[in-house]
C-alpha atoms as a PDB file:
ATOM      1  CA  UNK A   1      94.495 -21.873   3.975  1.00  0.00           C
ATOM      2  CA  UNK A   2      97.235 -19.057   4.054  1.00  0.00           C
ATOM      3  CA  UNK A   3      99.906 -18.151   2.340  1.00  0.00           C
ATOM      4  CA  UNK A   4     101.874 -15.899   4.250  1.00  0.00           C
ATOM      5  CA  UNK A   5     104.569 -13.211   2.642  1.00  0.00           C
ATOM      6  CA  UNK A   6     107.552 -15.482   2.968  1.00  0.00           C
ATOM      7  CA  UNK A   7     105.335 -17.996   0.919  1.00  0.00           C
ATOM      8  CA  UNK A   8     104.559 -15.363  -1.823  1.00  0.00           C
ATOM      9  CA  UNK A   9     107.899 -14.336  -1.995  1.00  0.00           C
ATOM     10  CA  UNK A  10     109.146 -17.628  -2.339  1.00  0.00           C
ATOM     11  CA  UNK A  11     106.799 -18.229  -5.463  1.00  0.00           C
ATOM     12  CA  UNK A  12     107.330 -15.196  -6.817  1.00  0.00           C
ATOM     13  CA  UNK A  13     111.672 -15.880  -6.855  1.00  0.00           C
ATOM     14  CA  UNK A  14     110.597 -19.341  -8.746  1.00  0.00           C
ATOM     15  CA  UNK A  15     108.886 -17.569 -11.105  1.00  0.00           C
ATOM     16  CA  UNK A  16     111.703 -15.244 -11.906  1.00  0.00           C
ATOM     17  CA  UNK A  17     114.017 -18.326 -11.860  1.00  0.00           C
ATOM     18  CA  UNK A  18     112.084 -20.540 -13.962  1.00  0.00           C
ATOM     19  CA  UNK A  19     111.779 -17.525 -16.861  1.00  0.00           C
ATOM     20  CA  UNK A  20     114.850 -16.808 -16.892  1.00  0.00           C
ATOM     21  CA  UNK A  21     115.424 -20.386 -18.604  1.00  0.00           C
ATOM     22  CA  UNK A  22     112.421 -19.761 -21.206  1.00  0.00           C
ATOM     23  CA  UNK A  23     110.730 -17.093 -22.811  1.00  0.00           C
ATOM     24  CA  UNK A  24     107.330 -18.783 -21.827  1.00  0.00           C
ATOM     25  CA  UNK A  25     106.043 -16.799 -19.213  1.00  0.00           C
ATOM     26  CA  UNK A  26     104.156 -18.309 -16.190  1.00  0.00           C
ATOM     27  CA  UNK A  27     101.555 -17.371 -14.091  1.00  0.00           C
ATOM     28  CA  UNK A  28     100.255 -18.607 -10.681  1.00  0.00           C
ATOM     29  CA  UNK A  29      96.753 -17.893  -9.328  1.00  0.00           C
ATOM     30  CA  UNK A  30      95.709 -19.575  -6.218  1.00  0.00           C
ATOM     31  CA  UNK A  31      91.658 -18.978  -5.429  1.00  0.00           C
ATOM     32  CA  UNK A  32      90.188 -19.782  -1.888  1.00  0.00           C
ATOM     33  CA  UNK A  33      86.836 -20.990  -3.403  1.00  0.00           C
ATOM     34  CA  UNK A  34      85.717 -21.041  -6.746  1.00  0.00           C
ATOM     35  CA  UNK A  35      82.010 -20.291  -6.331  1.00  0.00           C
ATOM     36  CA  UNK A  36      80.268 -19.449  -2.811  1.00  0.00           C
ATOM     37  CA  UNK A  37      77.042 -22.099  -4.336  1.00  0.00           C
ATOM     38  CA  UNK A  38      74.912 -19.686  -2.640  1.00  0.00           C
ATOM     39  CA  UNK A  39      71.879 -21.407  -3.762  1.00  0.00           C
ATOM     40  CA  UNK A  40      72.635 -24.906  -1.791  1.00  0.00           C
ATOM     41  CA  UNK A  41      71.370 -24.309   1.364  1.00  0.00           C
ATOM     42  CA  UNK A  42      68.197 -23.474   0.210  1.00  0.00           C
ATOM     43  CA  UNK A  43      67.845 -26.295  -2.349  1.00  0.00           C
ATOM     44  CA  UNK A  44      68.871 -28.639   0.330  1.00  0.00           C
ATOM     45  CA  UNK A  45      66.642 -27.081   2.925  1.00  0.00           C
ATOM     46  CA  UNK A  46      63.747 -27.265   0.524  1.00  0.00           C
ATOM     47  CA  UNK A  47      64.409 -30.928   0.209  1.00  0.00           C
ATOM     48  CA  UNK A  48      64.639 -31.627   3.950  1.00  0.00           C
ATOM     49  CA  UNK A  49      61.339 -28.987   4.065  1.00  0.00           C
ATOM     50  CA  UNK A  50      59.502 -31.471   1.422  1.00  0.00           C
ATOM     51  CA  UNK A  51      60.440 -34.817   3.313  1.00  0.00           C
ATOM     52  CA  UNK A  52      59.547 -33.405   6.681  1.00  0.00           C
ATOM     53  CA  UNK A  53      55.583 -34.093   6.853  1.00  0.00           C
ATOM     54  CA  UNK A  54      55.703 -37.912   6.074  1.00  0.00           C
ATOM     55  CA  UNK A  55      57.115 -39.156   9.121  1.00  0.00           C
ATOM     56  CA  UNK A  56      55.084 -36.904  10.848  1.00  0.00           C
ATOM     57  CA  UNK A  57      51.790 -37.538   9.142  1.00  0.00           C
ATOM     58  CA  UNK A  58      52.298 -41.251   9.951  1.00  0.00           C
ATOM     59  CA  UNK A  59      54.138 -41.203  13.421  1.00  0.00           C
ATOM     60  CA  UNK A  60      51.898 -37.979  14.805  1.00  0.00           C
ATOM     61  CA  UNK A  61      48.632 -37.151  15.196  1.00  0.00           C
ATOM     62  CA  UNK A  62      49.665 -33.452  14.740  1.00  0.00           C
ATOM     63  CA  UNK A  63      47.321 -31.379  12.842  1.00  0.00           C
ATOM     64  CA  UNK A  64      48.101 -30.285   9.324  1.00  0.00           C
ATOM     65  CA  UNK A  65      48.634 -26.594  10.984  1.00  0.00           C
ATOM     66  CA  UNK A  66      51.406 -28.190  13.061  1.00  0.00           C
ATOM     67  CA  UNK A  67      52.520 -29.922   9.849  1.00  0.00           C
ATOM     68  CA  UNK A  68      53.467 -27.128   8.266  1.00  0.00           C
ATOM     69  CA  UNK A  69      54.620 -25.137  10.785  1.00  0.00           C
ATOM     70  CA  UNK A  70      57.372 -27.683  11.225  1.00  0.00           C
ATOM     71  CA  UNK A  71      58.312 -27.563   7.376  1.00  0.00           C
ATOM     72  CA  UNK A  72      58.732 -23.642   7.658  1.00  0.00           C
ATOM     73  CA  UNK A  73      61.159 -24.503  10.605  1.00  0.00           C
ATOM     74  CA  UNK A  74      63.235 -27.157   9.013  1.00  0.00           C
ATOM     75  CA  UNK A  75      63.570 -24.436   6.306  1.00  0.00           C
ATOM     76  CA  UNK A  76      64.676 -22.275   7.788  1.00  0.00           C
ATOM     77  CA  UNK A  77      66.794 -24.039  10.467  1.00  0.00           C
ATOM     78  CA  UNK A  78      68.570 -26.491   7.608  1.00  0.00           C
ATOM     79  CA  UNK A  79      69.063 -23.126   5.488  1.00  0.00           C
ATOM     80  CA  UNK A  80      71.083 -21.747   8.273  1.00  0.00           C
ATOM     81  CA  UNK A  81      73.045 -24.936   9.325  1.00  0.00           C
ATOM     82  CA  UNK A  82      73.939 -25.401   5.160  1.00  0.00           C
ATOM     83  CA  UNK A  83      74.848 -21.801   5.022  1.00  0.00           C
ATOM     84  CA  UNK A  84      77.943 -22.628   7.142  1.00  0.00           C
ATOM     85  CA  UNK A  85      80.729 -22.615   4.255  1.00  0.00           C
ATOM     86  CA  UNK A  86      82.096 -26.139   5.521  1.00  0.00           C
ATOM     87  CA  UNK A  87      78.906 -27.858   5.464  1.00  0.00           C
ATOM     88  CA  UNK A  88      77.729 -26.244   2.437  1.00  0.00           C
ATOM     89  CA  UNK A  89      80.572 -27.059   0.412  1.00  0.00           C
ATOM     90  CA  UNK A  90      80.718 -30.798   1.827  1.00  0.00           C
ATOM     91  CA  UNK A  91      76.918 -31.082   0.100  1.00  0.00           C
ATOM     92  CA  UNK A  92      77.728 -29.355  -3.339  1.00  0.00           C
ATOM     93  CA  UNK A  93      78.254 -32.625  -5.786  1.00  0.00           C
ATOM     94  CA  UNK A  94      82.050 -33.178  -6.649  1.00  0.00           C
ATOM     95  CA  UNK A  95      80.746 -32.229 -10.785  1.00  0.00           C
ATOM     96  CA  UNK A  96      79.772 -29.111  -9.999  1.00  0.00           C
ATOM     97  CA  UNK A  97      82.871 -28.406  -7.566  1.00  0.00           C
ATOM     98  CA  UNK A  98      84.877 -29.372 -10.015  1.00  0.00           C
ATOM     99  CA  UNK A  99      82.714 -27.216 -13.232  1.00  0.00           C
ATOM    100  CA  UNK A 100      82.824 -24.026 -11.455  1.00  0.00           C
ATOM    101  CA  UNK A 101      86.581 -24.539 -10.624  1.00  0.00           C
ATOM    102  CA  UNK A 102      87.561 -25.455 -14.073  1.00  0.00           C
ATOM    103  CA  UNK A 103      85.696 -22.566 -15.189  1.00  0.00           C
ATOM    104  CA  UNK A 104      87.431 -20.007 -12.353  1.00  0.00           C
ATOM    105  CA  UNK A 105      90.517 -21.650 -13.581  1.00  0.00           C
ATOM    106  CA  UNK A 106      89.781 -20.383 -17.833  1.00  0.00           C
ATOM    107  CA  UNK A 107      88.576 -17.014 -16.589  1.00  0.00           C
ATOM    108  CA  UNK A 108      91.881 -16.756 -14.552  1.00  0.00           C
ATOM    109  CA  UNK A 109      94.321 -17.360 -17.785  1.00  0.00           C
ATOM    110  CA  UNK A 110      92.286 -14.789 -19.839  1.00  0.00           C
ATOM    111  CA  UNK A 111      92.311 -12.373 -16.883  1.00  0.00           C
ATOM    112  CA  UNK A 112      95.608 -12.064 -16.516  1.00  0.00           C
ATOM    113  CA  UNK A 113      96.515 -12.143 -19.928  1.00  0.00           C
ATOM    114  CA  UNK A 114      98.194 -15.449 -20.084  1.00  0.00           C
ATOM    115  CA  UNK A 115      96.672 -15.905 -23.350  1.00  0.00           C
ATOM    116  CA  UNK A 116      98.148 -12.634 -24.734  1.00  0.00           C
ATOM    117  CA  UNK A 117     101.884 -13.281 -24.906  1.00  0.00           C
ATOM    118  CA  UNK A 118     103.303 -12.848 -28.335  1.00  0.00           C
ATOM    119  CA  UNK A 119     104.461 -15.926 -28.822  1.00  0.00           C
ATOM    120  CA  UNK A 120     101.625 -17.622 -27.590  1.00  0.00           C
ATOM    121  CA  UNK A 121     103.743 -19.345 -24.599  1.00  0.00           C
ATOM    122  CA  UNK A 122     102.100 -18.319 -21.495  1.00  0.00           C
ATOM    123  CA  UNK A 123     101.264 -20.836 -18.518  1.00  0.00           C
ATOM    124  CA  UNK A 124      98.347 -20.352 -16.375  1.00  0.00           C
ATOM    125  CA  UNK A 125      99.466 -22.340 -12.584  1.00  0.00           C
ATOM    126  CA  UNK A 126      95.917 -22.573 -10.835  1.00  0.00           C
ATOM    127  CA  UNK A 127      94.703 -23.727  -7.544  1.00  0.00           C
ATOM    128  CA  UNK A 128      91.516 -23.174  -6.678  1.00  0.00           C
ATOM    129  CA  UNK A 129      91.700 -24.196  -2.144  1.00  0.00           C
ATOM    130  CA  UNK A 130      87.934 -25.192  -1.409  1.00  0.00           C
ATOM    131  CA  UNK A 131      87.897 -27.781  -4.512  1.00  0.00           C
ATOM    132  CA  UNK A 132      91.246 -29.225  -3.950  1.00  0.00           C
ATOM    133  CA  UNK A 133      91.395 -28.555  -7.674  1.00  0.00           C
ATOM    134  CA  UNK A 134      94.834 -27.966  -9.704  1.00  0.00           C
ATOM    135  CA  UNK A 135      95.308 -27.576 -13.492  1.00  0.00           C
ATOM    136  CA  UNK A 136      98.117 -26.080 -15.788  1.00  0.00           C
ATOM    137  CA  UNK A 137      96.273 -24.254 -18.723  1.00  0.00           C
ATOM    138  CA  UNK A 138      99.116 -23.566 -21.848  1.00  0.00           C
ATOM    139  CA  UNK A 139      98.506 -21.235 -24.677  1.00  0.00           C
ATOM    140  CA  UNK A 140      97.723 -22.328 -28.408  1.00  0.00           C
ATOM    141  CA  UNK A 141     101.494 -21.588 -28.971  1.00  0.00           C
ATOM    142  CA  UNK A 142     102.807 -24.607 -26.920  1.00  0.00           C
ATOM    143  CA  UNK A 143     100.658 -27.481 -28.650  1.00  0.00           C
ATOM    144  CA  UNK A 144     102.132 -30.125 -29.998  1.00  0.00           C
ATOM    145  CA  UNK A 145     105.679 -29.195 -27.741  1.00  0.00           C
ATOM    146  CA  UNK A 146     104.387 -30.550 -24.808  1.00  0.00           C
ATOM    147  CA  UNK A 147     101.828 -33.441 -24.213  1.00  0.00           C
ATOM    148  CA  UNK A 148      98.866 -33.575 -21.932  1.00  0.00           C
ATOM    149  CA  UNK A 149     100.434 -36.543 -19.828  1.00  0.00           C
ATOM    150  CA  UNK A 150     103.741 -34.032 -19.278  1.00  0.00           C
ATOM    151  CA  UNK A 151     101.424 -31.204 -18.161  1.00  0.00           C
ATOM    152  CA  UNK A 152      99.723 -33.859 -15.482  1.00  0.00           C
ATOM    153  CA  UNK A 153     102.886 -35.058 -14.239  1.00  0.00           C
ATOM    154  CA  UNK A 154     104.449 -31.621 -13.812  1.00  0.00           C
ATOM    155  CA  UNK A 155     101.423 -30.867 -11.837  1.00  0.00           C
ATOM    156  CA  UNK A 156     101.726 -34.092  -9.580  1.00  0.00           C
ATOM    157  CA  UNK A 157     103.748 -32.387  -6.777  1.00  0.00           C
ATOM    158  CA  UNK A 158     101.201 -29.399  -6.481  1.00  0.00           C
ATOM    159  CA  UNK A 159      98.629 -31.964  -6.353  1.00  0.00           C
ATOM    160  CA  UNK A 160     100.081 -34.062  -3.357  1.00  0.00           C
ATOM    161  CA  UNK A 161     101.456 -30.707  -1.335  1.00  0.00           C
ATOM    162  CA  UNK A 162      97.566 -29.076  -1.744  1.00  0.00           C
ATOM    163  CA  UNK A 163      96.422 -32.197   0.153  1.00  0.00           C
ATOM    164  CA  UNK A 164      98.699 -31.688   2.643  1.00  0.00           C
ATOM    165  CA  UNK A 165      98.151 -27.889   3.233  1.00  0.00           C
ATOM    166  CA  UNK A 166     101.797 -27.035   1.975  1.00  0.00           C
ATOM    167  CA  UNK A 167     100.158 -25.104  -0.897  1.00  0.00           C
ATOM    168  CA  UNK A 168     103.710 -22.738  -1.644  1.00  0.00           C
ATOM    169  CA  UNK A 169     105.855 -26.035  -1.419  1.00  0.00           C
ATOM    170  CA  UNK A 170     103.145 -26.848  -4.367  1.00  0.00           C
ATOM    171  CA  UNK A 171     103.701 -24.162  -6.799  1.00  0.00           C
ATOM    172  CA  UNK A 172     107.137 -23.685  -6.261  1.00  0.00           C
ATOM    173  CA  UNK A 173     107.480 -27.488  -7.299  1.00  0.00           C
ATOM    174  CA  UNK A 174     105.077 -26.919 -10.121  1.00  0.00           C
ATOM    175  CA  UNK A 175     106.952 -23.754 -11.588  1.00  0.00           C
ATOM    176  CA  UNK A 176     109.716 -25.709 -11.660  1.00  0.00           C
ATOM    177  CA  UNK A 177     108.425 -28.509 -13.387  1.00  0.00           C
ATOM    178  CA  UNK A 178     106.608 -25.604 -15.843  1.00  0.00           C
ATOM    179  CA  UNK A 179     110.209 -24.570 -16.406  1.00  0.00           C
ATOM    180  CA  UNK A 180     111.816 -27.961 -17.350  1.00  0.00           C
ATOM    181  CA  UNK A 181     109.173 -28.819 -19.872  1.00  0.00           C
ATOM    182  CA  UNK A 182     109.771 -25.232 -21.401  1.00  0.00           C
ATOM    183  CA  UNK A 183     113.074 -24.534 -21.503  1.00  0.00           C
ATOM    184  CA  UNK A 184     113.613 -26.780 -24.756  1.00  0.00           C
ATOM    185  CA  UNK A 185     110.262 -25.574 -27.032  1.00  0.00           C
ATOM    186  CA  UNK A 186     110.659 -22.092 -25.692  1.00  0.00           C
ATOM    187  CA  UNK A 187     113.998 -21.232 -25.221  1.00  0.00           C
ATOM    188  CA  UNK A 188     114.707 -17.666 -23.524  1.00  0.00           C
ATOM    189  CA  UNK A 189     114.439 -14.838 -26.043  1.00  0.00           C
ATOM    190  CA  UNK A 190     114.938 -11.177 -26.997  1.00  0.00           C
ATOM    191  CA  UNK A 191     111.636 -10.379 -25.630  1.00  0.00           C
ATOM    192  CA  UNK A 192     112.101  -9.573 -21.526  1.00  0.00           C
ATOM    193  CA  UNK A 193     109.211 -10.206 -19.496  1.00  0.00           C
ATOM    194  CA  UNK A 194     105.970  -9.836 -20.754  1.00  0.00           C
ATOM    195  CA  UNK A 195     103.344 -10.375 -17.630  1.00  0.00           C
ATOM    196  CA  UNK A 196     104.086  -9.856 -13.964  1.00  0.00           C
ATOM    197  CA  UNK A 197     106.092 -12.497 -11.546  1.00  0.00           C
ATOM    198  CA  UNK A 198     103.610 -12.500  -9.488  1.00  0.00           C
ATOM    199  CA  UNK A 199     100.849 -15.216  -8.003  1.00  0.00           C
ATOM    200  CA  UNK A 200      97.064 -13.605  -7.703  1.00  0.00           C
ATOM    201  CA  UNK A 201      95.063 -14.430  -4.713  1.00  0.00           C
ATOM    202  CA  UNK A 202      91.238 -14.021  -4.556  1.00  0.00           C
END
């Protein structure tokens, strides 16, 4: 996954376009992983490790020397095939995936101060790549304006263009969207722009 300048340029001109019809302001983070899960390959290894000397206590007449000398090999050699970010993402479960990108996704709207607009309107756009995970996080100020089940369906194209790798196409749909649901609650105002057009990338 890359976005390339054309594609940050685009989001960043839908940004601008979309606040100038609200005074919510909107922000877009896009994440390549959430978490590196670090410690799967070795919990994984260790389970392949713990499993290796029954088949070969029953199918073997190695000694228990030889035993163990193959555990410390499957170890290490399942450690290093895990370690390979592909694999070891395909064997984190899809709860913890999804926990450490919903988490990435909170620390991203307090980061970049989405929660500190003065009228409590900002919008928090996040993607986090590895995950396939997309939310739309609104501040306290835009409850009860706009429901849940609007929220989701403004976030429906992002969600079909991430699983097709079009990942600008995505946000620039989704700031859009973002834009029509605000423009009647929060209605441009005297107050300019607050937070950055801008999408982060980390």
């Amino acid at each position: 996954m890359r976005l390339t300048k054309a594609d940050l340029d685009r989001i960043v001109d839908a940004i601008g376009r979309a606040e100038r019809r609200t005074s919510g302001e909107i922000v877009c983070a896009l994440a390549r992983r959430s978490s590196d899960y670090a410690y799967v390959p070795p919990l994984w290894a260790a389970f392949f490790a713990l499993v290796t000397p029954w088949p070969l206590a029953v199918l073997t007449d190695l000694s228990a020397r030889a035993i163990y000398a193959a555990q410390l090999a499957v170890f290490v050699v399942s450690a290093l095939i895990i370690f390979w970010p592909p694999i070891r993402l395909l064997l984190t479960p899809r709860l913890v995936k999804r926990r450490r990108a919903e988490r990435a996704a909170i620390e991203q709207f307090f980061t970049r101060g989405v929660g500190g607009t003065r009228g409590r309107t900002g919008v928090l756009i996040f993607v986090s790549f590895a995950e396939r995970y997309a939310r739309i996080i609104a501040d306290e100020g835009l409850n009860g304006k706009i429901s849940n089940d609007q929220w989701k369906i403004a976030l429906e194209p992002l969600l079909a263009c991430l699983g097709e790798e079009r990942c600008a196409d995505g946000f620039v749909a989704a700031i859009d969207e973002c834009a029509r649901l605000l423009a009647p609650v929060a209605p441009p105002g005297p107050d300019g722009d607050e937070l950055p057009d801008r999408i982060y990338v980390s």
